[in-house]
Every structure is written in structure tokens, then in C-alpha cells.
Protein backbone atom coordinates (compact mmCIF):
# COMPACT_ATOMS: atom_id res chain seq x y z
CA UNK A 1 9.60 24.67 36.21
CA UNK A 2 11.24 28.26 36.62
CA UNK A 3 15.33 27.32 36.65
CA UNK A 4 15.63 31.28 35.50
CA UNK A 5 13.98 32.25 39.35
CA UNK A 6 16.33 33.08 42.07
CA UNK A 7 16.26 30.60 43.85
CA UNK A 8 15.37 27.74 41.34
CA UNK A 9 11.83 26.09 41.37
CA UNK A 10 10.70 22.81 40.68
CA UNK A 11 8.05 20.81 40.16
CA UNK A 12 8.08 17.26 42.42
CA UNK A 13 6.54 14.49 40.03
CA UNK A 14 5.43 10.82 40.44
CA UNK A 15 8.02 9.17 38.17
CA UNK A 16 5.41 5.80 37.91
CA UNK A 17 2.16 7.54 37.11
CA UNK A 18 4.47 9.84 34.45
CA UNK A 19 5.28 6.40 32.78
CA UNK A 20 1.93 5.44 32.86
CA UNK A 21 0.63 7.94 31.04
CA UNK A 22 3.07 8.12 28.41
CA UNK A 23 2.47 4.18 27.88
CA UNK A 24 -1.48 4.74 27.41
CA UNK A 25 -0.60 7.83 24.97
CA UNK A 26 1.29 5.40 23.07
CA UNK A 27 -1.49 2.74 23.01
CA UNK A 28 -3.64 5.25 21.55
CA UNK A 29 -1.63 6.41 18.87
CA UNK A 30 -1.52 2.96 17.64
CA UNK A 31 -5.41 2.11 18.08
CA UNK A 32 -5.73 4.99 15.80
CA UNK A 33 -3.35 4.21 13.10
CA UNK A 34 -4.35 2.23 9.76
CA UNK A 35 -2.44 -0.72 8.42
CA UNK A 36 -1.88 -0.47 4.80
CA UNK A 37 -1.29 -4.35 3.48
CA UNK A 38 -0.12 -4.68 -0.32
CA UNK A 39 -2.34 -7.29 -1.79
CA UNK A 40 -0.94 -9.45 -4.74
CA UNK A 41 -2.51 -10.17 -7.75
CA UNK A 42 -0.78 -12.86 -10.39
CA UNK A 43 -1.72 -12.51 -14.04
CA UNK A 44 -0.77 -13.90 -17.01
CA UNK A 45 0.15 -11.89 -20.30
CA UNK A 46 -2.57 -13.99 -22.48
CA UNK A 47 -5.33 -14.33 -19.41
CA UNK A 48 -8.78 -14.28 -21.31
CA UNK A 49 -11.36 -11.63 -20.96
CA UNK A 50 -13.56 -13.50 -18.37
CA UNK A 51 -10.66 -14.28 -15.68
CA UNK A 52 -9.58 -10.58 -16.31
CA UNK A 53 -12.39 -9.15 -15.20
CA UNK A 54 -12.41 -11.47 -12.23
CA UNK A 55 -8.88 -10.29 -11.19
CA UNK A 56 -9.83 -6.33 -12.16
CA UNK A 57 -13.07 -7.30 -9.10
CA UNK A 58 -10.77 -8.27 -7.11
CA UNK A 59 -8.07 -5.31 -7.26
CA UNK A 60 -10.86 -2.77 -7.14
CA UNK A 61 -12.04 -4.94 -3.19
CA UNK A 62 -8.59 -4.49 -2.34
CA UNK A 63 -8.85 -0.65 -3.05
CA UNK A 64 -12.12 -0.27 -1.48
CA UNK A 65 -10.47 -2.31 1.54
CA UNK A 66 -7.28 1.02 1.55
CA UNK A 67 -4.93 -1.88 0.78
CA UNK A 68 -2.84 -1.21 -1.97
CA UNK A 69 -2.68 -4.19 -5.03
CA UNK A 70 0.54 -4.92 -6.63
CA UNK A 71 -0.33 -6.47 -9.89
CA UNK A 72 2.32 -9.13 -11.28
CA UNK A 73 2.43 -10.35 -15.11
CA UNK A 74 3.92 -13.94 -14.99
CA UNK A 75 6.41 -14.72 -17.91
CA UNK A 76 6.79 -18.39 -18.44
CA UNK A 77 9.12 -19.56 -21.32
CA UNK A 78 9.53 -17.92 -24.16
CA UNK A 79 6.97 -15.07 -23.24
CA UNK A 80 9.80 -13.69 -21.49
CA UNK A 81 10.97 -12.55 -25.16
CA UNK A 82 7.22 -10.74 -25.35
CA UNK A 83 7.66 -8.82 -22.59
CA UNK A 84 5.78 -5.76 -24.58
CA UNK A 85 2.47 -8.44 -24.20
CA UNK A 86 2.82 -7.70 -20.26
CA UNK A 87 3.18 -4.03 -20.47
CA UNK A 88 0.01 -4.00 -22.61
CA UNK A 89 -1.53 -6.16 -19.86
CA UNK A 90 -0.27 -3.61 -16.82
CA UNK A 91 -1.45 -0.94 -19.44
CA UNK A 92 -5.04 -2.50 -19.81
CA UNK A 93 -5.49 -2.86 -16.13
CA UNK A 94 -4.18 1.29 -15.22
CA UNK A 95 -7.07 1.89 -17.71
CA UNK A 96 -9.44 -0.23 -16.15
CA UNK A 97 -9.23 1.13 -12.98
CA UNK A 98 -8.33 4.94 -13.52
CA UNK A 99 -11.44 5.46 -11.74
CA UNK A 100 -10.50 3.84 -8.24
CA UNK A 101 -6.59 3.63 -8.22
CA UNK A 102 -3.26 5.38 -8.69
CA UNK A 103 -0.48 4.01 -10.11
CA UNK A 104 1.96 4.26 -7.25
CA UNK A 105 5.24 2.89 -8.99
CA UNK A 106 5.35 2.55 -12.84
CA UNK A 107 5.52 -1.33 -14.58
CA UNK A 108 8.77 -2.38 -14.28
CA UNK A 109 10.99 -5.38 -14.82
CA UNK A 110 12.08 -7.87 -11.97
CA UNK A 111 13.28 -11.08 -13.48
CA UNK A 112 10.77 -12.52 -15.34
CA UNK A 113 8.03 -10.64 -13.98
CA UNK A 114 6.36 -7.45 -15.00
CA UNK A 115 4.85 -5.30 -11.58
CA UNK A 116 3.17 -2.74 -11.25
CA UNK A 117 1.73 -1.07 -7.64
CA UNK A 118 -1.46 0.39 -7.54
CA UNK A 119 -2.64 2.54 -4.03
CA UNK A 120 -6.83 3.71 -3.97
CA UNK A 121 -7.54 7.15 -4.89
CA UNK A 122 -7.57 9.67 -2.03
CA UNK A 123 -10.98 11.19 -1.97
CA UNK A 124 -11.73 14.22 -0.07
């Protein structure tokens, strides 16, 4: 506790109940963390106004859940040459929930899919 003192002094400890407590400080740090999951939602660049809705409900449960959505324009075909059509989509959906979410990483391309990653809005 003092090495500085003439002669040194130190503290005598039980090693086991040391351990112990540093495992039950551990425990409790991860009882109180939060699991973020990153929900998928699949969409398709010509889905009709109906089923969009549906999948904008179920983005903005996902958000009120603190999960984040990752939102996923499928291009089948030839759409792949359209790819502007799934932008628009990605575009359509930021709008639709500027309200609840932030667009955590931009659309962009992998393969023939257009995604987009949206986390909830931090509210203080």
C-alpha cells in the first residue's frame, strides 16, 4: 500500500474473494449492457404502395425495438441495369422515416443488391 515508507507496507489480501468480486463486477457490466441486432428488410425496386407501407411498419418496430434495420433492394434480371429504380426506392424509404431513423451508412452497391442501414434516432 505505501512501497515509498521505510520499511515497506503492505496490504495482506484474500486472493479467492478478490476474484470473486471482480467476476460479479463483470456480470454486472453485462446485465446492464444493450444488444443492438440489425434487422433485415428485403424489398423490391417495383414493390406496390400497399406492401410498402407494410415493410415501412415494420422498419419503424424495429426502431422502436433500438435495433437497427438494414433495408435491401433486390435486383433480379435485367433490373440490375435500373439500378437508379432502387436508389429511388432507398430514397423513398430515408423520407419516410426521417422522423424515427438515421441513415447510418449511405445506399450503396453490393452485387446485385442496393443497402442501405438505418439506426433509431437518439432522443434526449
Amino acid at each position: 500500500m505505501a512501497p515509498q515508507a521505510d520499511p515497506p507496507v503492505c496490504k495482506i489480501m484474500d486472493y479467492g474473494r478478490y476474484k470473486y468480486q471482480l467476476s460479479k463486477k463483470s456480470q454486472e457490466a453485462k446485465r446492464k449492457q444493450t444488444v443492438i441486432q440489425v434487422k433485415e428488410i428485403k424489398i423490391r425496386p417495383k414493390t406496390d404502395e400497399h406492401d410498402f407501407q407494410t415493410k415501412i411498419r415494420h422498419i419503424k418496430r424495429f426502431l422502436a425495438q433500438k435495433d437497427k434495420a438494414k433495408v435491401t433492394v433486390v435486383l433480379r434480371g435485367r433490373e440490375v441495369m435500373y439500378k437508379e429504380q432502387a436508389y429511388q426506392m432507398l430514397q423513398r424509404i430515408e423520407n419516410a422515416l426521417k422522423d424515427e431513423a438515421v441513415v447510418e451508412s449511405p445506399p450503396r452497391e453490393e452485387g446485385k443488391n442496393v443497402v442501405m442501414v438505418l439506426s433509431p434516432k437518439v432522443t434526449k
